[in-house]
Protein backbone atom coordinates (compact mmCIF):
# COMPACT_ATOMS: atom_id res chain seq x y z
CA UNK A 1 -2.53 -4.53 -21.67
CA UNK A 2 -5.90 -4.35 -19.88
CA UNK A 3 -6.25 -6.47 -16.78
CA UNK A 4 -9.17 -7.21 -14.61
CA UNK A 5 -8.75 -8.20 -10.85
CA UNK A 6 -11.50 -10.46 -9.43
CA UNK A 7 -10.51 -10.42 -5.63
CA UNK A 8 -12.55 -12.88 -3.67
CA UNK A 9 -12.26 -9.56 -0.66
CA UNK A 10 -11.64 -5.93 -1.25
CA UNK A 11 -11.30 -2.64 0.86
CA UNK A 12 -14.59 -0.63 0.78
CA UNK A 13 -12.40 2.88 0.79
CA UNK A 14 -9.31 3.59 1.11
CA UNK A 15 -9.47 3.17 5.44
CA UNK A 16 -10.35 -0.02 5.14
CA UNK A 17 -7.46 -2.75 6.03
CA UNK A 18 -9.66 -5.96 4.39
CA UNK A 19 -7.83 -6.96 1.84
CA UNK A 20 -5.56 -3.91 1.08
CA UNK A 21 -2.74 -6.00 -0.04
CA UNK A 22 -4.93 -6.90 -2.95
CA UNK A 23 -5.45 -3.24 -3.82
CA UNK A 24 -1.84 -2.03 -2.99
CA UNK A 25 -0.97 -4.50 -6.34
CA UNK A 26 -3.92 -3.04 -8.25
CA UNK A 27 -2.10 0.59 -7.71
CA UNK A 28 1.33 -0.90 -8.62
CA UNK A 29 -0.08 -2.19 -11.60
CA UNK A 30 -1.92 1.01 -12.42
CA UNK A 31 1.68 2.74 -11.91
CA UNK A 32 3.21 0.81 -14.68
CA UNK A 33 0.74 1.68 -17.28
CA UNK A 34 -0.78 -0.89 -17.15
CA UNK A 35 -4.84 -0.59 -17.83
CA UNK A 36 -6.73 -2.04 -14.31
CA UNK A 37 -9.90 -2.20 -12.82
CA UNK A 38 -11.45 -4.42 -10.09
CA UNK A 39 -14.71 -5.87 -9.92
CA UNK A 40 -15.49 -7.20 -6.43
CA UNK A 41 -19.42 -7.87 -5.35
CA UNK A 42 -19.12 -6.80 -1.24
CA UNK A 43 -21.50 -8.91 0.70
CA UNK A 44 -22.39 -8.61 3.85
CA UNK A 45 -22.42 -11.45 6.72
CA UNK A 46 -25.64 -11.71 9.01
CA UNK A 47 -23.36 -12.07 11.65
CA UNK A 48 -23.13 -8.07 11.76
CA UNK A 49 -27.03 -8.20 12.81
CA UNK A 50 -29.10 -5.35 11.67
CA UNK A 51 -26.52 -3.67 10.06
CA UNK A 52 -26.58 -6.20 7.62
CA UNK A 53 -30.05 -6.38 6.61
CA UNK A 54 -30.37 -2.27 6.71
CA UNK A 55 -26.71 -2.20 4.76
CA UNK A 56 -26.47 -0.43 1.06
CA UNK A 57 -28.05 -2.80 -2.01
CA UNK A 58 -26.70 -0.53 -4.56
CA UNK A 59 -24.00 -1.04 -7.51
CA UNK A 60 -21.28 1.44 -6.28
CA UNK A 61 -18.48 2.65 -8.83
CA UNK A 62 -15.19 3.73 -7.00
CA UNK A 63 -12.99 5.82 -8.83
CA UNK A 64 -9.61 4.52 -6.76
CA UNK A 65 -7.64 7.38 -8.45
CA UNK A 66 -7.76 6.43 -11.77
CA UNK A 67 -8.75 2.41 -11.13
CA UNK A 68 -12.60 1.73 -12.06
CA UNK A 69 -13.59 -0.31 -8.64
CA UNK A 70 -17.00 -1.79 -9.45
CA UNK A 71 -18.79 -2.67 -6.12
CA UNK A 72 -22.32 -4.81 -5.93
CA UNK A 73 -23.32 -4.93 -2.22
CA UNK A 74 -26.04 -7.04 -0.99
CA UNK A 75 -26.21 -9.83 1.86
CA UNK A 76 -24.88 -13.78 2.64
CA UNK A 77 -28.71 -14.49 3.21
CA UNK A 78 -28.25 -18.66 3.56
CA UNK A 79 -25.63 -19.46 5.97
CA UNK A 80 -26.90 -22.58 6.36
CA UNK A 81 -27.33 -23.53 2.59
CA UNK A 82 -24.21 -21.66 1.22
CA UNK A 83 -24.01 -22.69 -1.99
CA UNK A 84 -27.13 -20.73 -2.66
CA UNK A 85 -24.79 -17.71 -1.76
CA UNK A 86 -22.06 -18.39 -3.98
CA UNK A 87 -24.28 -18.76 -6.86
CA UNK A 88 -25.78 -15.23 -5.82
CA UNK A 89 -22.49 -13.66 -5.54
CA UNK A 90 -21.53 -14.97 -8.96
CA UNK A 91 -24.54 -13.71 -10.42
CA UNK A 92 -23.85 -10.90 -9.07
CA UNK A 93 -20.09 -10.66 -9.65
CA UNK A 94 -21.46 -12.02 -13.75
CA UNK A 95 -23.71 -8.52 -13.61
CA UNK A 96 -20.76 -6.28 -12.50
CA UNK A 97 -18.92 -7.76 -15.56
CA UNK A 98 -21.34 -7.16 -18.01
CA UNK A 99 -20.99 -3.12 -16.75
CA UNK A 100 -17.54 -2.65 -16.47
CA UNK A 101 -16.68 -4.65 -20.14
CA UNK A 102 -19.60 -1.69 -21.87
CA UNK A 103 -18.09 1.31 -19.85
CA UNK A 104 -14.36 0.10 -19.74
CA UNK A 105 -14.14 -2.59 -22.23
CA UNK A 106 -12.98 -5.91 -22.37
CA UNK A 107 -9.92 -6.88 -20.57
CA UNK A 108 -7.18 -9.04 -21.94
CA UNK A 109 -7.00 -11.10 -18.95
CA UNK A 110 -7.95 -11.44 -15.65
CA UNK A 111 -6.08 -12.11 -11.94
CA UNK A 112 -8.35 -14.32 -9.36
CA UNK A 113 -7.07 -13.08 -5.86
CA UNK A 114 -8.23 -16.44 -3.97
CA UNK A 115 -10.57 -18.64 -5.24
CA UNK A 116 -13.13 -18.85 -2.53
CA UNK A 117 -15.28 -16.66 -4.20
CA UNK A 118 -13.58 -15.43 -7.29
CA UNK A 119 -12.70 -18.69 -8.52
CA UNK A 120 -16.32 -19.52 -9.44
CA UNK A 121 -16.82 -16.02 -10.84
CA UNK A 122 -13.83 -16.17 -13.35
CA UNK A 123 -14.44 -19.45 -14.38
CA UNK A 124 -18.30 -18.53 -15.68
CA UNK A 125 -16.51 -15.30 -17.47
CA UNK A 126 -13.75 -17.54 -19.37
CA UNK A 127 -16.84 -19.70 -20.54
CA UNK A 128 -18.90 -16.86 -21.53
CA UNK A 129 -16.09 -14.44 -22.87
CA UNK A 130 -12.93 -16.65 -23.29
CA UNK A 131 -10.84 -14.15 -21.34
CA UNK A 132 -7.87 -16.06 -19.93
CA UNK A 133 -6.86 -15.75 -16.12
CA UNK A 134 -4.91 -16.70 -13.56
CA UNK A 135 -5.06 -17.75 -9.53
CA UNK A 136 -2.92 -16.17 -6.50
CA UNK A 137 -4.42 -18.24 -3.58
CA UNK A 138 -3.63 -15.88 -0.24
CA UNK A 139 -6.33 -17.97 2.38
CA UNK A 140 -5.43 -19.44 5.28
CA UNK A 141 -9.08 -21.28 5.36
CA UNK A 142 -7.60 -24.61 3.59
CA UNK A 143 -4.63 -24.42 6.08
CA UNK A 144 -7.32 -24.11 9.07
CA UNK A 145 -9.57 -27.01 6.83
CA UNK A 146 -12.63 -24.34 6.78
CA UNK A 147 -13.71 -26.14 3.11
CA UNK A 148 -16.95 -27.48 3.08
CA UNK A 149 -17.03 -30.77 1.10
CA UNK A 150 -19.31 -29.13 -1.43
CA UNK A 151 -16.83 -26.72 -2.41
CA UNK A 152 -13.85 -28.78 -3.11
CA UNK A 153 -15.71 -29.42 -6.56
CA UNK A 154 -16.13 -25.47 -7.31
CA UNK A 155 -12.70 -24.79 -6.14
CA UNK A 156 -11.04 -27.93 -8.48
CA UNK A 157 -12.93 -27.12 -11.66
CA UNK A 158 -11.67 -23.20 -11.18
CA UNK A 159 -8.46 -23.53 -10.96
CA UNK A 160 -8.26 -26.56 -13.61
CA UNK A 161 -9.63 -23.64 -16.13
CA UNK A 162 -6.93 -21.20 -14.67
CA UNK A 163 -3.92 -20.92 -16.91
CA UNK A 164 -1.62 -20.43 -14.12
CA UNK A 165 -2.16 -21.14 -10.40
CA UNK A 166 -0.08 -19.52 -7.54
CA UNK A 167 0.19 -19.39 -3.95
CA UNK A 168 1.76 -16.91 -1.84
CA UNK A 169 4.07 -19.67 0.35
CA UNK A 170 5.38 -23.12 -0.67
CA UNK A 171 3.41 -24.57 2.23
CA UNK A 172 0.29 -23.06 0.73
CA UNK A 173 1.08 -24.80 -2.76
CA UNK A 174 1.95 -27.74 -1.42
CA UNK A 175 -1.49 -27.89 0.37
CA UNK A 176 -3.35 -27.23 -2.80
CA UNK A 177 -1.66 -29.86 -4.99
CA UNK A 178 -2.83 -32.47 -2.53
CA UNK A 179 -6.53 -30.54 -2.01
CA UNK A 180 -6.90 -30.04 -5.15
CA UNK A 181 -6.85 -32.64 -7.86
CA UNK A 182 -4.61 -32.57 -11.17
CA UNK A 183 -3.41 -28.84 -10.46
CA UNK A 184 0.19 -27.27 -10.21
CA UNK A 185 0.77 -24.60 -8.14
CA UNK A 186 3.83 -22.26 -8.46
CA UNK A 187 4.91 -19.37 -6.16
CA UNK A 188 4.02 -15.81 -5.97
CA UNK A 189 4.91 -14.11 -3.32
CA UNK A 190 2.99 -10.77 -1.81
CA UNK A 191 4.20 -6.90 -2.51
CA UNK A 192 5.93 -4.74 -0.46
CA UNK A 193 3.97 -1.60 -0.04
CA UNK A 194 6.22 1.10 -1.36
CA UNK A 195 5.60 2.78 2.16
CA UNK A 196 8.05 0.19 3.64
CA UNK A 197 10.86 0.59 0.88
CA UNK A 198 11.65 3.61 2.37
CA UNK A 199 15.12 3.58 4.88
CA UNK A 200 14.91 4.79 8.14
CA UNK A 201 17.95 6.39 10.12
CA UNK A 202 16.55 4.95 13.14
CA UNK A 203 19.06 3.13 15.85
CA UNK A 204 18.00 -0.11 16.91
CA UNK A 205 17.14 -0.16 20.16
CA UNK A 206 19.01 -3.22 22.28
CA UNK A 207 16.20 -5.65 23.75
CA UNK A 208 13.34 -3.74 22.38
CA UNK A 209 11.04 -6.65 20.43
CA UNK A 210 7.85 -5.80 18.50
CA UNK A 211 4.90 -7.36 17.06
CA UNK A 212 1.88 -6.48 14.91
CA UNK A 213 -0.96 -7.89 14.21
CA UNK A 214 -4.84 -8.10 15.18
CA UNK A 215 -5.34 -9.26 18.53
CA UNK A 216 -6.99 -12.53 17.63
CA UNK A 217 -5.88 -16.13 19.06
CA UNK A 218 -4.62 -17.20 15.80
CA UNK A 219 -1.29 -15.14 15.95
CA UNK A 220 -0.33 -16.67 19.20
CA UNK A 221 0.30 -13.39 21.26
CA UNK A 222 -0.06 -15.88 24.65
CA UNK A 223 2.94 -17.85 23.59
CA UNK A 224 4.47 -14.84 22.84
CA UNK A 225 3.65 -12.62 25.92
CA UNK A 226 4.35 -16.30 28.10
CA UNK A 227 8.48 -16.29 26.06
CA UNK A 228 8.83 -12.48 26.40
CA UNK A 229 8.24 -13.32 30.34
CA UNK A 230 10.90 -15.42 30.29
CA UNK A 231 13.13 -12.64 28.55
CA UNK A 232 12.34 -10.23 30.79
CA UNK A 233 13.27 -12.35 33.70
CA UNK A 234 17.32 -12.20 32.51
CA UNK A 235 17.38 -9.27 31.32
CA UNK A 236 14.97 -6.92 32.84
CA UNK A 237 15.86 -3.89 30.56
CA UNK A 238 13.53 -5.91 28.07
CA UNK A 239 10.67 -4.31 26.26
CA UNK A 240 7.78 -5.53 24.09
CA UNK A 241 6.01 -3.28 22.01
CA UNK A 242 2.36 -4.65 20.32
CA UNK A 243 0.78 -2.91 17.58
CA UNK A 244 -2.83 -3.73 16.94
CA UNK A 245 -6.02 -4.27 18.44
CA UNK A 246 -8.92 -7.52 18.21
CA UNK A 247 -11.18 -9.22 20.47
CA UNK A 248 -7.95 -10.70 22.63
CA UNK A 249 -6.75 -7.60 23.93
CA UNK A 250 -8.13 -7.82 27.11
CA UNK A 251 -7.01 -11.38 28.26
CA UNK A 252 -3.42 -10.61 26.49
CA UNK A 253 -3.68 -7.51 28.95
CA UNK A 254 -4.47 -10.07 32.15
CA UNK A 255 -2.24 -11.90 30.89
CA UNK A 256 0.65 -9.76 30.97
CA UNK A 257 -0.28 -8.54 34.85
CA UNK A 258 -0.28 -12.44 35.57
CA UNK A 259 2.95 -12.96 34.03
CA UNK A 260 4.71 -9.37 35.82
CA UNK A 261 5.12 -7.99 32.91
CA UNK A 262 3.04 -5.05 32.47
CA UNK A 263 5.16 -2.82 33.01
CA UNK A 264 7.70 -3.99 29.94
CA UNK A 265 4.53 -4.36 27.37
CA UNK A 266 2.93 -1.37 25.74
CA UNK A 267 -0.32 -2.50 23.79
CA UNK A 268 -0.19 0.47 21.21
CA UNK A 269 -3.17 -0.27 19.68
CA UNK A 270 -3.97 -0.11 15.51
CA UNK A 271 -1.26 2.05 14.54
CA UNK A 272 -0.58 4.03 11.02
CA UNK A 273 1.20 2.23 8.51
CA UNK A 274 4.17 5.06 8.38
CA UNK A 275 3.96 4.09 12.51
CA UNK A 276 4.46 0.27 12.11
CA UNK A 277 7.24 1.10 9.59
CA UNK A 278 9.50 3.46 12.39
CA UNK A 279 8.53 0.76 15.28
CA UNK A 280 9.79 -2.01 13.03
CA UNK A 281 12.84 0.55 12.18
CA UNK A 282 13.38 1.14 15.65
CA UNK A 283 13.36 -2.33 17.05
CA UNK A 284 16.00 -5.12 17.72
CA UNK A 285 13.78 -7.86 16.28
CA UNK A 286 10.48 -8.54 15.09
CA UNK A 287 8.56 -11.37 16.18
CA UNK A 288 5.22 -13.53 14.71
CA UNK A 289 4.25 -16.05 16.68
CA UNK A 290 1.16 -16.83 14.78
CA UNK A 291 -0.25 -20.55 14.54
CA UNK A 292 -1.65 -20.32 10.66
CA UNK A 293 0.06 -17.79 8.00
CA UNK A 294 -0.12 -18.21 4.58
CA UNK A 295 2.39 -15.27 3.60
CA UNK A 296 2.64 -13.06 6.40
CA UNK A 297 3.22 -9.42 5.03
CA UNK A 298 4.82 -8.11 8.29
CA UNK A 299 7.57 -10.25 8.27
CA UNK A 300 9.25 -8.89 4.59
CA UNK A 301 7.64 -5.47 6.15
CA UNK A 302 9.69 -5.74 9.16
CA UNK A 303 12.82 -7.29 6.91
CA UNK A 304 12.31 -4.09 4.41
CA UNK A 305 13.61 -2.11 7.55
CA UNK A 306 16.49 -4.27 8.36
CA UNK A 307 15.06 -5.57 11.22
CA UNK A 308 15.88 -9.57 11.69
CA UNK A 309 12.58 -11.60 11.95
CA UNK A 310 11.49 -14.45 15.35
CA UNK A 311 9.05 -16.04 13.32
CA UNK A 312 6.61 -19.90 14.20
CA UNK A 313 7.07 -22.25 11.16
CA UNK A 314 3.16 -21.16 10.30
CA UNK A 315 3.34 -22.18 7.05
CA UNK A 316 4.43 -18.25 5.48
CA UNK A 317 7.41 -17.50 7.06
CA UNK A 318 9.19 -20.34 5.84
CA UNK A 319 9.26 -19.23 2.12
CA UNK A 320 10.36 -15.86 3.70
CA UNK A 321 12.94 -16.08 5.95
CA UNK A 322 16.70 -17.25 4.94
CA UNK A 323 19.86 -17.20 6.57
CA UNK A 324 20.56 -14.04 8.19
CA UNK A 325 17.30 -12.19 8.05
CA UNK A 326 16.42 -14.07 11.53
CA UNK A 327 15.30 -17.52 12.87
CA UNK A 328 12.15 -19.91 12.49
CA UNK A 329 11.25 -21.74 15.45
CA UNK A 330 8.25 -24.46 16.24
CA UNK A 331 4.42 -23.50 16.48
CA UNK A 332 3.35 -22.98 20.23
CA UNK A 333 6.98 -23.38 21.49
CA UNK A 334 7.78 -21.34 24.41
CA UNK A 335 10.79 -21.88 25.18
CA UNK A 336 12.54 -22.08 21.61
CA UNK A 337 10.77 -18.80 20.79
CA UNK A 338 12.07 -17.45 24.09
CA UNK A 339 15.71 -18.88 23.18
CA UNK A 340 15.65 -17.57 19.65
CA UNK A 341 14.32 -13.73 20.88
CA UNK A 342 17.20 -13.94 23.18
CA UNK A 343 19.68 -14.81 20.74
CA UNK A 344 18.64 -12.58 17.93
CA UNK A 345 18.84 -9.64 20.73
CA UNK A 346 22.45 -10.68 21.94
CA UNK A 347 23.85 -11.13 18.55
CA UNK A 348 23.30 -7.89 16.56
CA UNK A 349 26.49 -8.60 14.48
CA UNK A 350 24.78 -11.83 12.95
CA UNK A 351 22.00 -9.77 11.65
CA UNK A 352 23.46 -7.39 8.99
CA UNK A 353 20.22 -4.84 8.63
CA UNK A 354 21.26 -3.32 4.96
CA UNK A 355 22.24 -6.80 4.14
CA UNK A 356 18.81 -7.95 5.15
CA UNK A 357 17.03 -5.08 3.72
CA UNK A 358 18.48 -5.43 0.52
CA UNK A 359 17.48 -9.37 -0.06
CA UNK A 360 14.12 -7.95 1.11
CA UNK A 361 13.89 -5.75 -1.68
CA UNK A 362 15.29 -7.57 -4.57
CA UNK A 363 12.97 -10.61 -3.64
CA UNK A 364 9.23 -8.38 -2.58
CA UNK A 365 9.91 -5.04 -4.03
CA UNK A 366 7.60 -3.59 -6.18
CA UNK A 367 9.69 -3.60 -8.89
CA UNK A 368 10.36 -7.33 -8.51
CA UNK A 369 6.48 -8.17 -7.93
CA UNK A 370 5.36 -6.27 -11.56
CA UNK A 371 8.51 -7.60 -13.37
CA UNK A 372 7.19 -11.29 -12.46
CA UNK A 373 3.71 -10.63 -13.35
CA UNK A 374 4.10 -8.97 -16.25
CA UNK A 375 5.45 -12.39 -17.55
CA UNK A 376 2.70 -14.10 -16.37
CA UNK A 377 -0.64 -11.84 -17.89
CA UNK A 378 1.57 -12.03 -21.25
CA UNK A 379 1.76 -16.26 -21.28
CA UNK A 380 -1.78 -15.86 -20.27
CA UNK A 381 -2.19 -14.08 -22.79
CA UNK A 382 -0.65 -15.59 -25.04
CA UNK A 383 -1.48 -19.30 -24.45
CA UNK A 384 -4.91 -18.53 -24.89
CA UNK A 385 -4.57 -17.19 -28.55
CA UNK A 386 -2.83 -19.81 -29.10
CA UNK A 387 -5.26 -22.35 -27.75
């Protein structure tokens, strides 16, 4: 089986964090056997100034071990009349095609990773080539209602064409059957990294809470910082670890001196993946507190490592989180997020960690992941021979 991902993002190398969930199923697919390349045109926004304009042009061919990455790089040039840009990044998305089907040949089918760009793009191949594909929508921008009314039209007529459409929550799909006219959208949920299926032998430390993420004021680090405050106040032994950095480090920092509790909140900065993993390990409870999530990859990260899960009802979590692994509170509640971080910390016995590891693993394991999409590329597959 040859299969072709058209991601609508993709990392640039293997440091960059944009989209790595994307290429962390490419390489589990590439494990399996399975033949896989990505073609993924990378332009730039003008919004990164002169970098953009003075950026690379060229086609780019990254040999990700043994995965043929083709790269076209080039520039957004008409912010203000987009849909001259997502006719240029189709073009030349259609142009990457062209190369990788002489060099590598033709796939057998191909897996859209959100359809705002990629939609487009495999919707012009199937009419050209008649190479069936699929949609996993990941994007929080229909969640946030970032759609333009222009592209509702572009996104509908893509996934109509798809054979299969998925999203990675049931809040996602749910949003897309409404948005989206005369589709069906099933669920597929995001891998595990096989970095976080290891175990640790770490002891979890009693009222020590964590969170990662970027620093931005969609994952709700006030509320969060404002209900660890509250914490802290009854029990004083109380410490809040944050792992990441973004534009809202410094006010989360003010924050925390306004609130008296700098002193019990370390801002660790971006940390190493094998880092995150021993600080979820090591913790008595993860928390999210984010206001939009369409999966959220932390949480089953933090679940892989037996850790029980404080999580906003974001949208993500929900399809996540089940009885035991942890509890789901409101959006931009302080208090109940407060009340729930104290109760997961007080109640260790309620939160089994090799009993929550395990359902983490038989649900987002990497083993579970390719067995389900296996079965999907083959109905592709075959529904289109048999079309």
């Amino acid at each position: 089986m040859h299969v072709l991902i058209l991601p609508s993002w993709y990392p640039l190398n293997n440091e960059d964090l944009n989209g790595c969930f994307f290429r962390e199923q490419v390489h589990a697919l590439s494990r399996t056997g399975i033949q896989v390349g990505v073609v993924a045109p990378q332009f730039r926004s003008l919004r990164q100034g002169v970098k953009a304009i003075t950026g690379s042009y060229t086609t780019e061919i990254w040999m990700d071990n043994n995965i043929p990455t083709y790269f076209k790089h080039g520039v957004f040039y008409f912010p203000k009349v987009p849909y001259l840009d997502l006719h240029r990044w189709v073009k030349a998305g259609l142009k990457l095609f062209e190369r990788y089907i002489q060099e590598q040949g033709k796939p057998d089918v191909i897996h859209v990773h959100s359809l705002l760009l990629a939609g487009p793009l495999a919707l012009e191949i199937y009419k050209k080539y008649n190479i069936p594909y699929c949609v996993t929508e990941h994007s929080s921008t229909f969640a946030r209602k970032l759609i333009s009314d222009w592209q509702w039209d572009y996104l509908t007529q893509a996934a109509n064409s798809s054979n299969f459409c998925f999203a990675v929550s049931q809040a996602l799909a749910s949003l897309l059957e409404k948005k989206l006219l005369n589709t069906e959208w099933k669920i597929l949920p995001n891998l595990l990294d096989n970095q976080f299926s290891k175990s640790s032998s770490l002891f979890k430390k009693k009222y020590q809470f964590c969170a990662v993420a970027r620093l931005h004021p969609n994952k709700g680090f006030d509320i969060l910082l404002k209900a660890f405050s509250i914490v802290h106040k009854e029990k004083p032994e109380a410490k809040l670890i944050l792992g990441g950095d973004g534009p809202e480090r410094e006010n989360l920092q003010k924050l925390a001196k306004i609130l008296n509790i700098e002193e019990a909140v370390t801002f660790a900065g971006a940390l190493p993946r094998e880092n995150v993993r021993l600080l979820m390990a090591e913790s008595a409870c993860f928390v999210l507190s984010s206001y939009v999530e369409t999966f959220g990859v932390v949480v089953i990260e933090a679940l892989s490592q037996g850790t029980p899960v404080v999580a906003t009802k974001c949208g993500g979590p929900e399809s996540i989180i089940v009885s035991g692994d942890g509890i789901l509170v409101e959006v931009a509640d302080t208090n109940a997020l407060a009340q729930a971080m104290k109760e997961v910390a007080e109640n260790p016995e309620l939160y089994d960690s090799d009993s929550i590891r395990q359902r983490c693993l038989e649900r987002f394991s990497e083993k579970a992941f390719i067995s389900r999409v296996k079965e999907i590329y083959k109905h592709c597959i075959a529904e289109n021979i048999n079309a």
